[in-house]
N, C-alpha and C. Protein backbone atom coordinates (compact mmCIF):
# COMPACT_ATOMS: atom_id res chain seq x y z
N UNK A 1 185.03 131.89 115.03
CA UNK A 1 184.46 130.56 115.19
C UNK A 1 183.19 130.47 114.36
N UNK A 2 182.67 129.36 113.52
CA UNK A 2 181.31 129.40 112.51
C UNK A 2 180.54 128.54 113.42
N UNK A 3 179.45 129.06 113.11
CA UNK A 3 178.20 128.52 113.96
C UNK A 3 178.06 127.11 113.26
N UNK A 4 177.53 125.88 113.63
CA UNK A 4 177.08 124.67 113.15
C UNK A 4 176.50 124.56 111.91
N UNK A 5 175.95 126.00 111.34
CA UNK A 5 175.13 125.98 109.97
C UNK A 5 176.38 126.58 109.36
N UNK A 6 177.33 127.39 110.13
CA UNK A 6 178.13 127.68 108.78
C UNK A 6 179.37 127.11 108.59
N UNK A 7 179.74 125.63 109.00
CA UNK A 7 181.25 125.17 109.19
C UNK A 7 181.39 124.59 107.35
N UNK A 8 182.70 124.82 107.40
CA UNK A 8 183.68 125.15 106.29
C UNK A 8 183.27 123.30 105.97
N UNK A 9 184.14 122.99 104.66
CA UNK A 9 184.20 121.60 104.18
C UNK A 9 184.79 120.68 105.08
N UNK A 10 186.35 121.21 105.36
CA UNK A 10 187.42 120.51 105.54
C UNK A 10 186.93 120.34 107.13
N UNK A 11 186.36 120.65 107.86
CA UNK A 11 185.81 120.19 109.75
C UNK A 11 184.51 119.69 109.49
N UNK A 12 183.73 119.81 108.46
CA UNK A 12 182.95 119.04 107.65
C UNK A 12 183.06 117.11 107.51
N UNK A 13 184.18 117.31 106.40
CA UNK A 13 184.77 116.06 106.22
C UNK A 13 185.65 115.51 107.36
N UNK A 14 186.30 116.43 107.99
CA UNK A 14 186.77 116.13 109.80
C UNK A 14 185.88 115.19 110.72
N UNK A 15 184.93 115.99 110.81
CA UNK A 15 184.06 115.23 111.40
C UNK A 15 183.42 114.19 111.32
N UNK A 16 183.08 113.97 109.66
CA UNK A 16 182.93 112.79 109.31
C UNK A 16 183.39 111.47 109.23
N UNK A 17 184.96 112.08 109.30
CA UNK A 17 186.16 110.83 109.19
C UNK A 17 185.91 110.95 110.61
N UNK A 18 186.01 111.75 111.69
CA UNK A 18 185.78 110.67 113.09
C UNK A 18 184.65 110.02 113.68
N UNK A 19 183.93 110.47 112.85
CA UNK A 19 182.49 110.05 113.25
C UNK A 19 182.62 108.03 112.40
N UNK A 20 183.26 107.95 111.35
CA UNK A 20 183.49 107.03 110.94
C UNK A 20 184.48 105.89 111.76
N UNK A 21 185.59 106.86 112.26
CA UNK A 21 186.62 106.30 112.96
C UNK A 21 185.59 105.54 114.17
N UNK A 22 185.14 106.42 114.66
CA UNK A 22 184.48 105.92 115.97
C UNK A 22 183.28 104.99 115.91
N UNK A 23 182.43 104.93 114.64
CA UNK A 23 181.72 103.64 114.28
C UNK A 23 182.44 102.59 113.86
N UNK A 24 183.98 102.28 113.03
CA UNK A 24 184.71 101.50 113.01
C UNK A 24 185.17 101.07 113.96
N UNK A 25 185.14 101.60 115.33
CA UNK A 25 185.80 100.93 116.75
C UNK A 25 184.67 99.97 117.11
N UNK A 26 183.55 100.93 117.33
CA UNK A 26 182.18 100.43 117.91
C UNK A 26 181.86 98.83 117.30
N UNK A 27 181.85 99.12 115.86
CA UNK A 27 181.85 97.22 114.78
C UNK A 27 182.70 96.51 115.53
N UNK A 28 184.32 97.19 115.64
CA UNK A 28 184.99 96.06 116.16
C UNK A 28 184.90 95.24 117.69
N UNK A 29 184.08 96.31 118.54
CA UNK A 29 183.87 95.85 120.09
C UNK A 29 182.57 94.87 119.79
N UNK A 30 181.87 95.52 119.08
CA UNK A 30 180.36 94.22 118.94
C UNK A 30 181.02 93.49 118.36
N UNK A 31 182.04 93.36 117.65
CA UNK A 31 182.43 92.06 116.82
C UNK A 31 182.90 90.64 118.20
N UNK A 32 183.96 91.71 118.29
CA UNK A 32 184.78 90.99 119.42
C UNK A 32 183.31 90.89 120.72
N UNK A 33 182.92 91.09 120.75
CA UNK A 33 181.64 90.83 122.42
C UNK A 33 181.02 89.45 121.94
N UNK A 34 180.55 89.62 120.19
CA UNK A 34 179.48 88.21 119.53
C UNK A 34 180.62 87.59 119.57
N UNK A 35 182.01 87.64 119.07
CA UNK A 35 182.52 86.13 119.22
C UNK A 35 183.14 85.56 120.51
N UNK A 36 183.20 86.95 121.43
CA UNK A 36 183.47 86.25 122.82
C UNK A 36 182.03 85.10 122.99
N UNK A 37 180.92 85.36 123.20
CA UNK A 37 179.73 85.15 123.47
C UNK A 37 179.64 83.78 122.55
N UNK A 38 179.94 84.13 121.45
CA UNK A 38 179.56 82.60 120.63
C UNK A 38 181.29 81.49 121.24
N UNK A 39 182.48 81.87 121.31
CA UNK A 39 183.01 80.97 122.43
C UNK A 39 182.47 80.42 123.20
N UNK A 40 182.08 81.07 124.45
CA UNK A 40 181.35 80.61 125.19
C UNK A 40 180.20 79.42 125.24
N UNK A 41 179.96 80.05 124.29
CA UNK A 41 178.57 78.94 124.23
C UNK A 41 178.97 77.83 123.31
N UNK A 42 180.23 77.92 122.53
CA UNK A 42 180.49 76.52 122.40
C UNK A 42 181.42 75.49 123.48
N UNK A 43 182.16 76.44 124.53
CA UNK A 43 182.51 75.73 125.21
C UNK A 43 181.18 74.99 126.46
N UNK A 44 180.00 75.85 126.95
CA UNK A 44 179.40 74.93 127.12
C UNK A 44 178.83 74.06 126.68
N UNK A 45 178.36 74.11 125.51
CA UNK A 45 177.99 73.14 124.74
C UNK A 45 178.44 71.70 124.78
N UNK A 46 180.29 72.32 124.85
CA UNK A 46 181.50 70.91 124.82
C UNK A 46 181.15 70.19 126.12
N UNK A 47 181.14 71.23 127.38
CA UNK A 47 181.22 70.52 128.34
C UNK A 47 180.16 69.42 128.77
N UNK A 48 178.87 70.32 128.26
CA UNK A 48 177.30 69.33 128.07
C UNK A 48 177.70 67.91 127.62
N UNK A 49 178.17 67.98 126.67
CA UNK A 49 178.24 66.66 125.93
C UNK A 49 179.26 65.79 126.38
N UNK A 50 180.74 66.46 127.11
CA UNK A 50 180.83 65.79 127.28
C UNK A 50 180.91 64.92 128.94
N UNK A 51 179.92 65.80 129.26
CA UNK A 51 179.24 65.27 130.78
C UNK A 51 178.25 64.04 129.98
N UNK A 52 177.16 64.19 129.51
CA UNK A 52 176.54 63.67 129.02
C UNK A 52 177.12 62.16 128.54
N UNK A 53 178.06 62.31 128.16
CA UNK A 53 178.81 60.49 127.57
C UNK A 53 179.13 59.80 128.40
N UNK A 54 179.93 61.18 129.73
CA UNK A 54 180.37 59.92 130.48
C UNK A 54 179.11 59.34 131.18
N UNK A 55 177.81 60.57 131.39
CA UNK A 55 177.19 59.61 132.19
C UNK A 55 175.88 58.56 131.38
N UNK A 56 176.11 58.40 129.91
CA UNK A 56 175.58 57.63 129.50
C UNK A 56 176.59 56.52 128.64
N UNK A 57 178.01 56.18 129.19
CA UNK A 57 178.70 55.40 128.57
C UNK A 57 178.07 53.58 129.32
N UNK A 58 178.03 53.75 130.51
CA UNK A 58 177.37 52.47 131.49
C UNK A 58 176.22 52.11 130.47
N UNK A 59 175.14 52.98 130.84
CA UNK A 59 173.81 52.47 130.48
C UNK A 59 174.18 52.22 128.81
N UNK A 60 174.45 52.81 128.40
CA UNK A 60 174.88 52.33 126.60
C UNK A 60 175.08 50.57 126.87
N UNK A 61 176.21 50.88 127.28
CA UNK A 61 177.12 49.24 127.60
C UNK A 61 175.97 48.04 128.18
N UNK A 62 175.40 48.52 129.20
CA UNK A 62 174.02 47.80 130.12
C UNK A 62 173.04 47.60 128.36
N UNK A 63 172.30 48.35 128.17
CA UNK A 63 171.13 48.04 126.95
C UNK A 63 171.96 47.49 125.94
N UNK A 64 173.06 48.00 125.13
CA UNK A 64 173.84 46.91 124.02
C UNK A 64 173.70 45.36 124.57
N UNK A 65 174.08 44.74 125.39
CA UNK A 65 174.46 43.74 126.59
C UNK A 65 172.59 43.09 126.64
N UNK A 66 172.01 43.72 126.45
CA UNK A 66 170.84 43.74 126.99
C UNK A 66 170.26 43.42 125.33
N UNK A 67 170.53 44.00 124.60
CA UNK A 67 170.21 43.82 122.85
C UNK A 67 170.84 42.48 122.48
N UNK A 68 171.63 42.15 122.50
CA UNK A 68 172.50 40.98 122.23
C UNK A 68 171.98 39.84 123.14
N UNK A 69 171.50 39.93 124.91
CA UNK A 69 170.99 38.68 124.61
C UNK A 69 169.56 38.07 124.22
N UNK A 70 169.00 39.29 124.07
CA UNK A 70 167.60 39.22 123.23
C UNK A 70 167.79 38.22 121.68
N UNK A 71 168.58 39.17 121.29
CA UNK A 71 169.17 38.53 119.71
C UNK A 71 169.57 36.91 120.13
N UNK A 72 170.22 36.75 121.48
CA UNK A 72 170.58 34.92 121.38
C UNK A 72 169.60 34.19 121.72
N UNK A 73 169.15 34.98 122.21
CA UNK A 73 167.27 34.19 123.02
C UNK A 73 166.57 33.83 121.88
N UNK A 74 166.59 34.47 120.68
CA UNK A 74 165.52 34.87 119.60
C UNK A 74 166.23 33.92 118.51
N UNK A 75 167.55 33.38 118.64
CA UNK A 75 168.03 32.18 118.00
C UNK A 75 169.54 32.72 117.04
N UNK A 76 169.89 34.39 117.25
CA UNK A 76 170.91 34.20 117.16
C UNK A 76 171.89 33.43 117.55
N UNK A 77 173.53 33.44 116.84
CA UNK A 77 174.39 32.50 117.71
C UNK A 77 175.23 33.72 118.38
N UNK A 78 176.06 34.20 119.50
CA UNK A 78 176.97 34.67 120.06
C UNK A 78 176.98 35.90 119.18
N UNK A 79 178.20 35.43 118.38
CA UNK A 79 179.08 36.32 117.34
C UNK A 79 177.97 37.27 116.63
N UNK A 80 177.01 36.33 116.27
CA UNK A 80 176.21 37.31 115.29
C UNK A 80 175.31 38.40 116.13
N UNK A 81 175.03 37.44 117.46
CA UNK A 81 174.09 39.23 117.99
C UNK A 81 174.89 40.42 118.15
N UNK A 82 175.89 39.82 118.99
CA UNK A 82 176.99 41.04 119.19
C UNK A 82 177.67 42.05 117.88
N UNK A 83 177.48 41.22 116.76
CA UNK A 83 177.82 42.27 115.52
C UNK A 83 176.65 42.77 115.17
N UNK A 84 175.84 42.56 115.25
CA UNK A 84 174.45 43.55 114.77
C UNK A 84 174.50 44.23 115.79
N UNK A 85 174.37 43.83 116.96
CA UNK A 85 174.01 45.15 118.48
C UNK A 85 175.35 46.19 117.80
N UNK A 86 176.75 45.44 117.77
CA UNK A 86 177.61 46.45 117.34
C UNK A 86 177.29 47.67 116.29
N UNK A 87 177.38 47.04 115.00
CA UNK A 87 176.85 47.56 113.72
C UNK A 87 176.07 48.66 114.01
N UNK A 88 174.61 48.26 114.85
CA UNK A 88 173.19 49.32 114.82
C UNK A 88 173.86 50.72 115.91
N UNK A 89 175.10 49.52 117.47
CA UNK A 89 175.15 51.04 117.88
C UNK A 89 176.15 52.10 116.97
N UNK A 90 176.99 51.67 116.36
CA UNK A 90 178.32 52.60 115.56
C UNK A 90 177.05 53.29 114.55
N UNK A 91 176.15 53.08 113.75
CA UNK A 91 175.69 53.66 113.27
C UNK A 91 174.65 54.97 113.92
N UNK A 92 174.18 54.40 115.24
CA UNK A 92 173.58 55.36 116.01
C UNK A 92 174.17 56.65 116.27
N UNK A 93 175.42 56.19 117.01
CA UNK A 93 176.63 56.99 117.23
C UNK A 93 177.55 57.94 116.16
N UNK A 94 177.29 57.73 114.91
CA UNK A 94 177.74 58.14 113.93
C UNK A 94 176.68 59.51 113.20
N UNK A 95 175.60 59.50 113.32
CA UNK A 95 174.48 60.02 113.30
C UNK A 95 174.43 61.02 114.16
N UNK A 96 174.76 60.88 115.54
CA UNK A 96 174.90 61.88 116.35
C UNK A 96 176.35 62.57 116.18
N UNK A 97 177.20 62.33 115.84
CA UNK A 97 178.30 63.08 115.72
C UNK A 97 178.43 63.63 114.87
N UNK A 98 177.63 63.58 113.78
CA UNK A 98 177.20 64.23 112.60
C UNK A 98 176.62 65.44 112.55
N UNK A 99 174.89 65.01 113.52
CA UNK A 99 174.70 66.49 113.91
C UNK A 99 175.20 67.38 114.81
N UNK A 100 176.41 66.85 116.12
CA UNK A 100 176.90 67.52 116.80
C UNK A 100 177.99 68.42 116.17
N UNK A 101 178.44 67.79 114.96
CA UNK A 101 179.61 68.34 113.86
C UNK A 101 179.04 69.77 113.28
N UNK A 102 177.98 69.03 112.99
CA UNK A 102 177.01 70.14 112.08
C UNK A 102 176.66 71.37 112.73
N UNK A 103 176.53 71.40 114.30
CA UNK A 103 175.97 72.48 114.91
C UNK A 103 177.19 73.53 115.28
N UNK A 104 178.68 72.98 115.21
CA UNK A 104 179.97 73.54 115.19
C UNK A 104 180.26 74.19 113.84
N UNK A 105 179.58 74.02 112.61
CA UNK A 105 179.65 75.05 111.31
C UNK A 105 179.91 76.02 111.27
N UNK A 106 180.75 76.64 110.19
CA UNK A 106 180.85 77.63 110.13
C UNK A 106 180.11 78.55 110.46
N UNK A 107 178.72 78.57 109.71
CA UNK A 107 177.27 79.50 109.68
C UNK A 107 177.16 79.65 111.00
N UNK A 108 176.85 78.37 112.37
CA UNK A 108 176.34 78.50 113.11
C UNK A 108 176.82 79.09 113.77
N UNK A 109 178.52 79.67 113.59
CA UNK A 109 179.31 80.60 115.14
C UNK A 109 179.51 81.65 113.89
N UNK A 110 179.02 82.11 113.11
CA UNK A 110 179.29 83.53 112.32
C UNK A 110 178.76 84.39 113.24
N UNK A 111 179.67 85.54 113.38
CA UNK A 111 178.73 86.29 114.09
C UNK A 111 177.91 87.64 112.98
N UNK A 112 176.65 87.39 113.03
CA UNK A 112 176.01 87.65 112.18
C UNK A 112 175.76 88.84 112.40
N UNK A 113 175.39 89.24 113.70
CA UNK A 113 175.28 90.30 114.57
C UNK A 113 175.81 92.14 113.62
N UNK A 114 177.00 91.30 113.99
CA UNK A 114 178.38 92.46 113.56
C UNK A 114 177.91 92.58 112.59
N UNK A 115 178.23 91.18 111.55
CA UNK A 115 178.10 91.69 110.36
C UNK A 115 177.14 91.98 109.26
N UNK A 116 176.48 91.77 110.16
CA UNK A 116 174.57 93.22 109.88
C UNK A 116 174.85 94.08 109.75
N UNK A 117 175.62 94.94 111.05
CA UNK A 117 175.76 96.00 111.05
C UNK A 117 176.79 96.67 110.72
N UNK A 118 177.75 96.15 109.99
CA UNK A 118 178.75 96.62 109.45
C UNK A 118 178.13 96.78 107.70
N UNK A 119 177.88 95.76 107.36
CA UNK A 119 176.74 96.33 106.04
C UNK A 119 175.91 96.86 106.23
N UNK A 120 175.53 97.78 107.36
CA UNK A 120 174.19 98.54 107.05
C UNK A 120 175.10 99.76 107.33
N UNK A 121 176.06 99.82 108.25
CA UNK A 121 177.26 100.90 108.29
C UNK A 121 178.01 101.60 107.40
N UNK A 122 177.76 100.46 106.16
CA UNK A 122 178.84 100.44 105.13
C UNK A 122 177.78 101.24 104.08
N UNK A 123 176.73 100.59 104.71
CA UNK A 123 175.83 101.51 103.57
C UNK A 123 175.67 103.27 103.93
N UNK A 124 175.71 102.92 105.22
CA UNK A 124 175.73 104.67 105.69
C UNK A 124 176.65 105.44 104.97
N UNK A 125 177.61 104.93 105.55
CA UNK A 125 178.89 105.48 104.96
C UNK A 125 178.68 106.36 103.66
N UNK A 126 178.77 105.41 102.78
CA UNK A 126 178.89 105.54 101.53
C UNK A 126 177.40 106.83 100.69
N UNK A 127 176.48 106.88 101.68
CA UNK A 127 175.29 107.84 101.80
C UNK A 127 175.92 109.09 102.38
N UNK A 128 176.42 109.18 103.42
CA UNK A 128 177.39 110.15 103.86
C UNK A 128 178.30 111.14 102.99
N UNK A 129 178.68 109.76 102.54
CA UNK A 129 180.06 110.65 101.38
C UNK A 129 179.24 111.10 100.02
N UNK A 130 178.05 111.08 99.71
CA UNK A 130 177.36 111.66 98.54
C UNK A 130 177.27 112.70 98.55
């Protein structure tokens, strides 16, 4: 049996390939944990929002309603307040679904985590085998 200072190449390079094997598992469990974790947090996210609509679909409807008869008071006719109140809310609404779109990006559910450490792994590696 060789003592630790005197082992041969080939349990050398043995060891290395499992020592690799077993940091290639390890990447894949942090991989899989950040994208369980980033799931998650987009499904609450979903649910936030869409608690949030239903309980601001009323009051939307109440202040639009509330914009429009300002606009007839102020000498609009009918038709025309109700298409501007319309117009200003679709554009409001459009704006927000934009940045809610935006925060669902690619970038923002990468899991970055992993793949830090799979390039800094990768760099080991390759230091290893020199």
């Amino acid at each position: 049996m060789n003592s630790p200072n005197n082992r041969s190449i080939p349990e050398l390079f043995s060891d290395a390939v499992g020592q690799l094997a077993k940091l290639v598992g390890n990447e894949f469990e942090l991989a899989r944990a950040e994208l369980s974790e980033k799931a998650s947090q987009v499904g609450r996210a979903a649910a936030m929002i869409g608690a949030g609509a239903v309980v601001l679909m009323p009051a939307l409807v109440l202040l639009l309603f509330a914009v429009s008869a300002g606009l007839i008071r102020g000498g609009f006719s009918e038709p025309v307040a109700y298409l501007v109140t319309g117009a200003g809310a679709a554009l409001v609404s459009a704006a927000l679904i934009a940045a809610g779109l935006s925060r669902l990006s690619g970038d923002a559910l990468k899991p970055s985590v992993a793949l830090d450490q799979v390039q800094r792994d990768k760099t080991a590696a390759k230091e290893m085998v020199r």
